[in-house]
C-alpha atoms as a PDB file:
ATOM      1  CA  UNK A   1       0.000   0.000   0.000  1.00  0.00           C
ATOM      2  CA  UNK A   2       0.725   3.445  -0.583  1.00  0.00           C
ATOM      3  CA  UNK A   3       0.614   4.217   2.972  1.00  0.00           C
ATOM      4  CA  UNK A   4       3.361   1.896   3.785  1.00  0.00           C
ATOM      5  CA  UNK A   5       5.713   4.238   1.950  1.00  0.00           C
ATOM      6  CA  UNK A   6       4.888   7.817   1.719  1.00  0.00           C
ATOM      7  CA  UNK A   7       2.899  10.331   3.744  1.00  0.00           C
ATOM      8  CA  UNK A   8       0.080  12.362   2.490  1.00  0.00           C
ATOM      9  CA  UNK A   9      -0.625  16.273   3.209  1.00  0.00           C
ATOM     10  CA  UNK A  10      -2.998  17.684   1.090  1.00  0.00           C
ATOM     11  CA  UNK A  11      -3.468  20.923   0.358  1.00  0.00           C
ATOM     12  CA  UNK A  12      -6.484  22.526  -1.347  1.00  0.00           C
ATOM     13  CA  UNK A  13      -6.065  24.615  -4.199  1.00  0.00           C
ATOM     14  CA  UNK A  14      -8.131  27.070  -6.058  1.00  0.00           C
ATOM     15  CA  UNK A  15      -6.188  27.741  -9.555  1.00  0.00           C
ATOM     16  CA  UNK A  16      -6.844  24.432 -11.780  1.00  0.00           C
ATOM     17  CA  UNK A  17      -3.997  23.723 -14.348  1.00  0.00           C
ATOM     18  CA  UNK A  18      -4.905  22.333 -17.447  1.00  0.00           C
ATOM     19  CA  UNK A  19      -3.287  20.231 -20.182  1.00  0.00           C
ATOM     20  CA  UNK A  20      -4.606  20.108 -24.072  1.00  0.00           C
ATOM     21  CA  UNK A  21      -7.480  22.004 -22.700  1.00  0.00           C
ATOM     22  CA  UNK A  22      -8.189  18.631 -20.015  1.00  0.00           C
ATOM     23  CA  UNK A  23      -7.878  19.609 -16.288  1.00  0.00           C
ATOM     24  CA  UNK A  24      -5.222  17.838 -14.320  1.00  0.00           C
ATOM     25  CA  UNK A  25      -3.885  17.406 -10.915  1.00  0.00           C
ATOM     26  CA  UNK A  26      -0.568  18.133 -10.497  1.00  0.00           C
ATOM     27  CA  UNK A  27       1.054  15.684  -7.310  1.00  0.00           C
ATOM     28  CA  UNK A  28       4.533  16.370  -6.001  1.00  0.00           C
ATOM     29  CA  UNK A  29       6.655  14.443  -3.341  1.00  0.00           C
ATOM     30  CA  UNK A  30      10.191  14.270  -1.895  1.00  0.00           C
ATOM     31  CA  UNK A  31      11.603  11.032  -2.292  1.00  0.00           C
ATOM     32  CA  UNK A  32      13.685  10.703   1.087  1.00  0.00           C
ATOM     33  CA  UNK A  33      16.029   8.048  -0.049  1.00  0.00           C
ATOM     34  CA  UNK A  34      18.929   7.593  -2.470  1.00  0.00           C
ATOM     35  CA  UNK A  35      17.243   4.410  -4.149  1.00  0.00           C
ATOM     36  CA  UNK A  36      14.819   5.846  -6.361  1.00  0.00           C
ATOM     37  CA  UNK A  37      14.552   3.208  -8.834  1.00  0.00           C
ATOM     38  CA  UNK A  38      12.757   1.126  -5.538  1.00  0.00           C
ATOM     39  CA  UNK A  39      10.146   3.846  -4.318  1.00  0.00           C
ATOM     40  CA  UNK A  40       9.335   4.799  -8.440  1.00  0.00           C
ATOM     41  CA  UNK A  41       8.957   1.056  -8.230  1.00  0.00           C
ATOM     42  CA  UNK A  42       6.932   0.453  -5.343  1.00  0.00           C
ATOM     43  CA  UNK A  43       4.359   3.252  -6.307  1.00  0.00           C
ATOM     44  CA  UNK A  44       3.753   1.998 -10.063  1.00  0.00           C
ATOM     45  CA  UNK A  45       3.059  -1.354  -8.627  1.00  0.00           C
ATOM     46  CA  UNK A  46       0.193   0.132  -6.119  1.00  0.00           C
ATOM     47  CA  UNK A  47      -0.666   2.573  -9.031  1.00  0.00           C
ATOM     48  CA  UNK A  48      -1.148  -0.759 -11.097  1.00  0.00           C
ATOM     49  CA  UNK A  49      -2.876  -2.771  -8.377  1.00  0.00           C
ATOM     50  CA  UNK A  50      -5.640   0.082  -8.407  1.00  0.00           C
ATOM     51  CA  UNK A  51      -8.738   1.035 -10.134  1.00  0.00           C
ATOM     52  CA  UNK A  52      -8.607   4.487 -11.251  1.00  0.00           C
ATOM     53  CA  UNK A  53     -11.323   5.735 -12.893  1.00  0.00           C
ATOM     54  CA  UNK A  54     -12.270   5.508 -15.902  1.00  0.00           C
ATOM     55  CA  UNK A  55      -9.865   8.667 -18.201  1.00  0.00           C
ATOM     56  CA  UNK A  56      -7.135   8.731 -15.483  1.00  0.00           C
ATOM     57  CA  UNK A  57      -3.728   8.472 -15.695  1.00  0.00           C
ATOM     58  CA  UNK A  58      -0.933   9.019 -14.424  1.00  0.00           C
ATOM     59  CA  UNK A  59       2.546  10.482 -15.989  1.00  0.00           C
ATOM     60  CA  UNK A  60       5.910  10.360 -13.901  1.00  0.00           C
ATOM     61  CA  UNK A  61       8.117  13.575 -14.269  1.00  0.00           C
ATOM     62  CA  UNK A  62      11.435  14.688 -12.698  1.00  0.00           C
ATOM     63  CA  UNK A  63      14.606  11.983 -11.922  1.00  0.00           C
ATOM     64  CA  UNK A  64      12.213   8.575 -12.932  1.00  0.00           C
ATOM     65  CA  UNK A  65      11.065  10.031 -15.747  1.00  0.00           C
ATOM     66  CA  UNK A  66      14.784  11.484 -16.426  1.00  0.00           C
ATOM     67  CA  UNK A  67      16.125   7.736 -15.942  1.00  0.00           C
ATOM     68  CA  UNK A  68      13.233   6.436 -17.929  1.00  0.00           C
ATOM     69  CA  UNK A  69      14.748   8.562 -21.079  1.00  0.00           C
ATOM     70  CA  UNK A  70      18.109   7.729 -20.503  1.00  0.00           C
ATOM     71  CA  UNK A  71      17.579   4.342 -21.040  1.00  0.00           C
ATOM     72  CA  UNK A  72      15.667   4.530 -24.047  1.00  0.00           C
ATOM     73  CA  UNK A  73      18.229   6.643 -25.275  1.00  0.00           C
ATOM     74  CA  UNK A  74      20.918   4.265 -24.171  1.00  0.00           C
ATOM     75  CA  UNK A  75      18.927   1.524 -26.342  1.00  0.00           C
ATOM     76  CA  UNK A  76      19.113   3.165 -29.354  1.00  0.00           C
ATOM     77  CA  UNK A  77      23.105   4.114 -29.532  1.00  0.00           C
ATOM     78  CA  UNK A  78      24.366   0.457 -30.403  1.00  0.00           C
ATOM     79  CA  UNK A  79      22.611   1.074 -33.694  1.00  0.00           C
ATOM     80  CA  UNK A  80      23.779   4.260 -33.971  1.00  0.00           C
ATOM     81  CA  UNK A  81      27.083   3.870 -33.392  1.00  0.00           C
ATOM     82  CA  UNK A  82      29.476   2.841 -36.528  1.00  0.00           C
ATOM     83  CA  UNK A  83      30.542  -0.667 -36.712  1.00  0.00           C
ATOM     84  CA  UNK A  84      33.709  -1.441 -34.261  1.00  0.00           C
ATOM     85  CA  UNK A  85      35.417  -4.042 -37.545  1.00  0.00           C
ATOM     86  CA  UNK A  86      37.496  -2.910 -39.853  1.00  0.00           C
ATOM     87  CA  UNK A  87      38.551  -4.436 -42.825  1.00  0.00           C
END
């Protein structure tokens, strides 16, 4: 559960942000812990294990989504780089 890992304050807000003219909810947190890669981990598998409704979802920004790119990026340089043999 989410509760076994984070803590949750919530705090009102009157201004709703919008993206592509859809409203959205913008979450933030401080991850507390040098092993990101286990909290991101922990909190898409109890995002996974629950129902959101129907036209939610959720998008990961700052360091996981920064990691996320750098290995997609990392996947694509083998092909990109020029061939190691020479003959």
């Amino acid at each position: 559960m989410l509760a076994d890992i984070a803590s949750l304050k919530v705090r009102p807000s009157v201004v709703t942000s919008e993206k592509d003219g859809a409203p959205i909810a913008i979450i933030t947190g401080n991850i507390t812990t040098p092993d990101i890669g286990t909290v991101t981990k922990q909190i898409n598998r109890t995002l996974n294990n629950s129902q959101l409704p129907k036209g939610i979802h959720v998008d990961f920004g700052g360091i996981p989504e920064q990691v996320r790119q750098l290995i997609a990026s990392a996947a694509f340089l083998p092909a990109l780089s020029p061939s190691s043999s020479c003959s």
